[in-house]
C-alpha atoms as a PDB file:
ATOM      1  CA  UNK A   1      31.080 113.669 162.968  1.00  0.00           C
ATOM      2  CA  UNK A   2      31.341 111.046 165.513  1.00  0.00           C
ATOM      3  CA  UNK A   3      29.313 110.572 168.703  1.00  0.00           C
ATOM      4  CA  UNK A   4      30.732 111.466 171.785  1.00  0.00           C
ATOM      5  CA  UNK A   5      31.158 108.294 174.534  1.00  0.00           C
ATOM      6  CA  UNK A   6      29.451 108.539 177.458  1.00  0.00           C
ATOM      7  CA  UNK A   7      32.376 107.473 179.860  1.00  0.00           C
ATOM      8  CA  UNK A   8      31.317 106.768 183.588  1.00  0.00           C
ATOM      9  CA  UNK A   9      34.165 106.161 185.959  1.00  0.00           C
ATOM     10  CA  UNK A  10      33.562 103.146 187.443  1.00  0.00           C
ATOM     11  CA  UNK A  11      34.130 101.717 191.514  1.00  0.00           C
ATOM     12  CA  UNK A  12      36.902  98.995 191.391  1.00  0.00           C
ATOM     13  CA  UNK A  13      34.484  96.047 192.409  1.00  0.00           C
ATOM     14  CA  UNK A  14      32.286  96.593 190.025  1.00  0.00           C
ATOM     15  CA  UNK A  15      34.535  95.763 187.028  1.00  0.00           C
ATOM     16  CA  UNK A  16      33.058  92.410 185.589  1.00  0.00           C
ATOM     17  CA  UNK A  17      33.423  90.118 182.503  1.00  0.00           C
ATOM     18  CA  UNK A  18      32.007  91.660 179.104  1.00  0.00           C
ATOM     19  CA  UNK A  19      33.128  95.007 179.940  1.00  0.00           C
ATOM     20  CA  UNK A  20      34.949  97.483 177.901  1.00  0.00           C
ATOM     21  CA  UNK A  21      37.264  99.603 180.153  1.00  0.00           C
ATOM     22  CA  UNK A  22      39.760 102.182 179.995  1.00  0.00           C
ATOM     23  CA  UNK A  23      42.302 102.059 182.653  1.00  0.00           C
ATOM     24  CA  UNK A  24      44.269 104.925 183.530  1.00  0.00           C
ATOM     25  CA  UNK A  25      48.093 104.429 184.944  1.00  0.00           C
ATOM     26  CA  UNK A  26      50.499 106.401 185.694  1.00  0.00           C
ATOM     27  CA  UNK A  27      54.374 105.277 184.081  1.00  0.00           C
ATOM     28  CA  UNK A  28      57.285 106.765 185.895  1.00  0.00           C
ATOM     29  CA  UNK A  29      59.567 107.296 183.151  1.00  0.00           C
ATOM     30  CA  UNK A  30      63.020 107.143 184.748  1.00  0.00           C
ATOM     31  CA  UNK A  31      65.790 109.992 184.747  1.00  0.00           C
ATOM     32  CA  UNK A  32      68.336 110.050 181.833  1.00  0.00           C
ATOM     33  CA  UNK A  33      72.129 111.528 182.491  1.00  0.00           C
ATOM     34  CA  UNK A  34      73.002 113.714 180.263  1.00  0.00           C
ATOM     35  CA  UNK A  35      76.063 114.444 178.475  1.00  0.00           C
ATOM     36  CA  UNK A  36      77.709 116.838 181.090  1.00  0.00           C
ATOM     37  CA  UNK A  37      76.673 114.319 183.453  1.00  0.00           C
ATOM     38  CA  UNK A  38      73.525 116.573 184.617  1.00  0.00           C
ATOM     39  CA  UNK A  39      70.211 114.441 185.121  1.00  0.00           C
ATOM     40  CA  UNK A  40      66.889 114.984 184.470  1.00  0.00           C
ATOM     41  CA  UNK A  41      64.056 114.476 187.265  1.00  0.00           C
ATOM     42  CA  UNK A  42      62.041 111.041 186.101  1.00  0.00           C
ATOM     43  CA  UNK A  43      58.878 111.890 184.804  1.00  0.00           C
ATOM     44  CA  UNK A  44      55.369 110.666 185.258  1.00  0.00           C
ATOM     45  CA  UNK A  45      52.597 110.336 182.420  1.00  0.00           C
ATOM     46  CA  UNK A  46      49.232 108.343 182.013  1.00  0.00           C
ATOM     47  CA  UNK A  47      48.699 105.682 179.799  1.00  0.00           C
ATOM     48  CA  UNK A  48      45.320 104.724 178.982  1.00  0.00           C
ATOM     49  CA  UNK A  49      44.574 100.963 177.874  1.00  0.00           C
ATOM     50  CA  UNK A  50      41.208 100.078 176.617  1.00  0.00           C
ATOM     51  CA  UNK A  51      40.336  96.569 176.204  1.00  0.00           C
ATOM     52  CA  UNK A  52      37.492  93.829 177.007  1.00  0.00           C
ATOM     53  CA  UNK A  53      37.578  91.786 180.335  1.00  0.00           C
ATOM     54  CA  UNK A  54      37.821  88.682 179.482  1.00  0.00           C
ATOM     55  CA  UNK A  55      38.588  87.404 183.290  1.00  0.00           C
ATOM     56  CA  UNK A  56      38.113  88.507 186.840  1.00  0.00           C
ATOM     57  CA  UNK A  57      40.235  86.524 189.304  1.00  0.00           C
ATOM     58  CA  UNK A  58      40.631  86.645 193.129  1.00  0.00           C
ATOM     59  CA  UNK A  59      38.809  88.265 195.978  1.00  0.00           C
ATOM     60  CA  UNK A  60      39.609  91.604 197.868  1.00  0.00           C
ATOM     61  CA  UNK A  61      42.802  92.956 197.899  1.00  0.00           C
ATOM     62  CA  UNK A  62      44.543  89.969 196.039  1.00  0.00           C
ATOM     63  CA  UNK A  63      41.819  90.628 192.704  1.00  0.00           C
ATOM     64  CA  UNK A  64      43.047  90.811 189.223  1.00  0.00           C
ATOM     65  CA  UNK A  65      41.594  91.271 185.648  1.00  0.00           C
ATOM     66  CA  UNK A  66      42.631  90.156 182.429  1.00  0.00           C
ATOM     67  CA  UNK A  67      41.765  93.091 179.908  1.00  0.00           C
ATOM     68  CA  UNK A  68      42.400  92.026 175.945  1.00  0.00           C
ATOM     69  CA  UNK A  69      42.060  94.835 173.035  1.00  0.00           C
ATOM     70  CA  UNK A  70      43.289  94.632 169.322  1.00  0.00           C
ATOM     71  CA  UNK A  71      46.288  96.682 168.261  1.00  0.00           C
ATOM     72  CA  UNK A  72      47.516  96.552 164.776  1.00  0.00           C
ATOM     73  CA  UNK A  73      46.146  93.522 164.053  1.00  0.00           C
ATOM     74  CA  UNK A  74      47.636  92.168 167.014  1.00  0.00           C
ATOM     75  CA  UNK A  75      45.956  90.790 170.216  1.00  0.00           C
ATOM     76  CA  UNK A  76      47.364  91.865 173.286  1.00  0.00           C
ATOM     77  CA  UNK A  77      46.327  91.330 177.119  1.00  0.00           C
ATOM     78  CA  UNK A  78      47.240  92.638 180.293  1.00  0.00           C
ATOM     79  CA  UNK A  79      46.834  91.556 183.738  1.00  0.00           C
ATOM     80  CA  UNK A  80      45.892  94.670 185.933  1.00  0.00           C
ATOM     81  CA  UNK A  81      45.615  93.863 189.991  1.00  0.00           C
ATOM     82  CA  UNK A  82      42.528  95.654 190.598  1.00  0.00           C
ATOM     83  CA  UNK A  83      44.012  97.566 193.757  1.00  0.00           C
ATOM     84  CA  UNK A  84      47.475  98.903 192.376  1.00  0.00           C
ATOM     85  CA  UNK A  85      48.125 102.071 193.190  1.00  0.00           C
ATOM     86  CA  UNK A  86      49.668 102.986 189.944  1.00  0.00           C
ATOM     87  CA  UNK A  87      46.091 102.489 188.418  1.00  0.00           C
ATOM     88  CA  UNK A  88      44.280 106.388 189.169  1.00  0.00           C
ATOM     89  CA  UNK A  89      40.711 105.344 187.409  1.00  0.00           C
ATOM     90  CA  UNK A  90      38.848 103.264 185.763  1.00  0.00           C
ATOM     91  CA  UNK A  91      36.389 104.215 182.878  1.00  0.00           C
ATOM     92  CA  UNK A  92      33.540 102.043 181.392  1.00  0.00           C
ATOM     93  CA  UNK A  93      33.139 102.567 178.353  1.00  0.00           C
ATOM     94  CA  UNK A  94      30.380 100.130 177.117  1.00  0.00           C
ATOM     95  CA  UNK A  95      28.944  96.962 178.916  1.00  0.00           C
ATOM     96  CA  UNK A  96      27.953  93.312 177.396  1.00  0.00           C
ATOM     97  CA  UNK A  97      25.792  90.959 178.367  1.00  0.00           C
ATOM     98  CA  UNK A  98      27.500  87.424 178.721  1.00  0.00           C
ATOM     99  CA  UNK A  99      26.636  84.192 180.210  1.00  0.00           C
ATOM    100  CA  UNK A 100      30.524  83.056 181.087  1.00  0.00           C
ATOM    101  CA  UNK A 101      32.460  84.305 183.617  1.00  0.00           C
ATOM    102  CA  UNK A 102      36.104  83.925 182.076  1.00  0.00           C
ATOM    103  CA  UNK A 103      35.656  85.075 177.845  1.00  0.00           C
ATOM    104  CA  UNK A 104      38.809  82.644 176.932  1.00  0.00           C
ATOM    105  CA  UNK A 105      37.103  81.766 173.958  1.00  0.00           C
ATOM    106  CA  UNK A 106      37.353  85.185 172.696  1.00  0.00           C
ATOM    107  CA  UNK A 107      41.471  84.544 171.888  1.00  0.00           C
ATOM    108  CA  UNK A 108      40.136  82.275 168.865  1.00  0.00           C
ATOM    109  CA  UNK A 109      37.533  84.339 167.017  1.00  0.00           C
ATOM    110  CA  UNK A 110      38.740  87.895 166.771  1.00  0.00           C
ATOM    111  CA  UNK A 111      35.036  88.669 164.844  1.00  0.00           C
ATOM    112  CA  UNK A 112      33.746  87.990 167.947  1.00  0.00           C
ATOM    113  CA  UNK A 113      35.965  90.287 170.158  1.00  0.00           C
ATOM    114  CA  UNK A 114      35.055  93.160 167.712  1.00  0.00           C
ATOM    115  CA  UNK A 115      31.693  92.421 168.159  1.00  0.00           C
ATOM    116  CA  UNK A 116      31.456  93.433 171.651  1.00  0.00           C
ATOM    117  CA  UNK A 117      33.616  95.982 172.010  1.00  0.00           C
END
């Protein structure tokens, strides 16, 4: 069986480099028109993206991360600002210890990126 994750929700200034997070946000899926021309109310759902910071940029309000994960094989990174209001939590999930501020160097060696997270 697998161990359960100890998953702390975490205050938005305290996200730093080396972290894996899960954000929450909620998509607003928008109405459809049906056939007889009757629409459907748009709909709202969470999506959850886990990934390793790899950057923190910006101060206050204006603050952004750059979160990178592996899907498929694939790397993919998003750019969250910190303060949208679309964003309802964010979980840590497990915490690194790194001596670099911005992990850019983690785009090159995937081996690495699983390492931390």
């Amino acid at each position: 069986m697998a161990k359960a994750q100890a998953l702390s929700v975490i205050a938005r200034e305290e996200v730093a480099s080396g972290m894996t997070i899960r954000i929450h946000q909620k998509i607003k899926e928008e109405a459809v028109v049906g056939k007889k021309g009757k629409g459907e109310e748009a709909k709202e759902r969470m999506q959850i993206f886990e990934g390793l910071v790899i950057a923190r940029r910006g101060a206050g309000q204006s603050a952004s991360i750059t979160v990178r994960k592996i899907a498929e094989g694939v790397g993919v990174e998003m750019i969250f600002p910190l303060y949208m209001p679309a964003i309802e939590k964010i979980e840590k999930v497990k915490e690194s210890k790194v001596r670099r501020s911005k992990l850019y160097f983690m785009r090159d060696n995937p081996k690495k990126l699983k390492d931390l997270v």
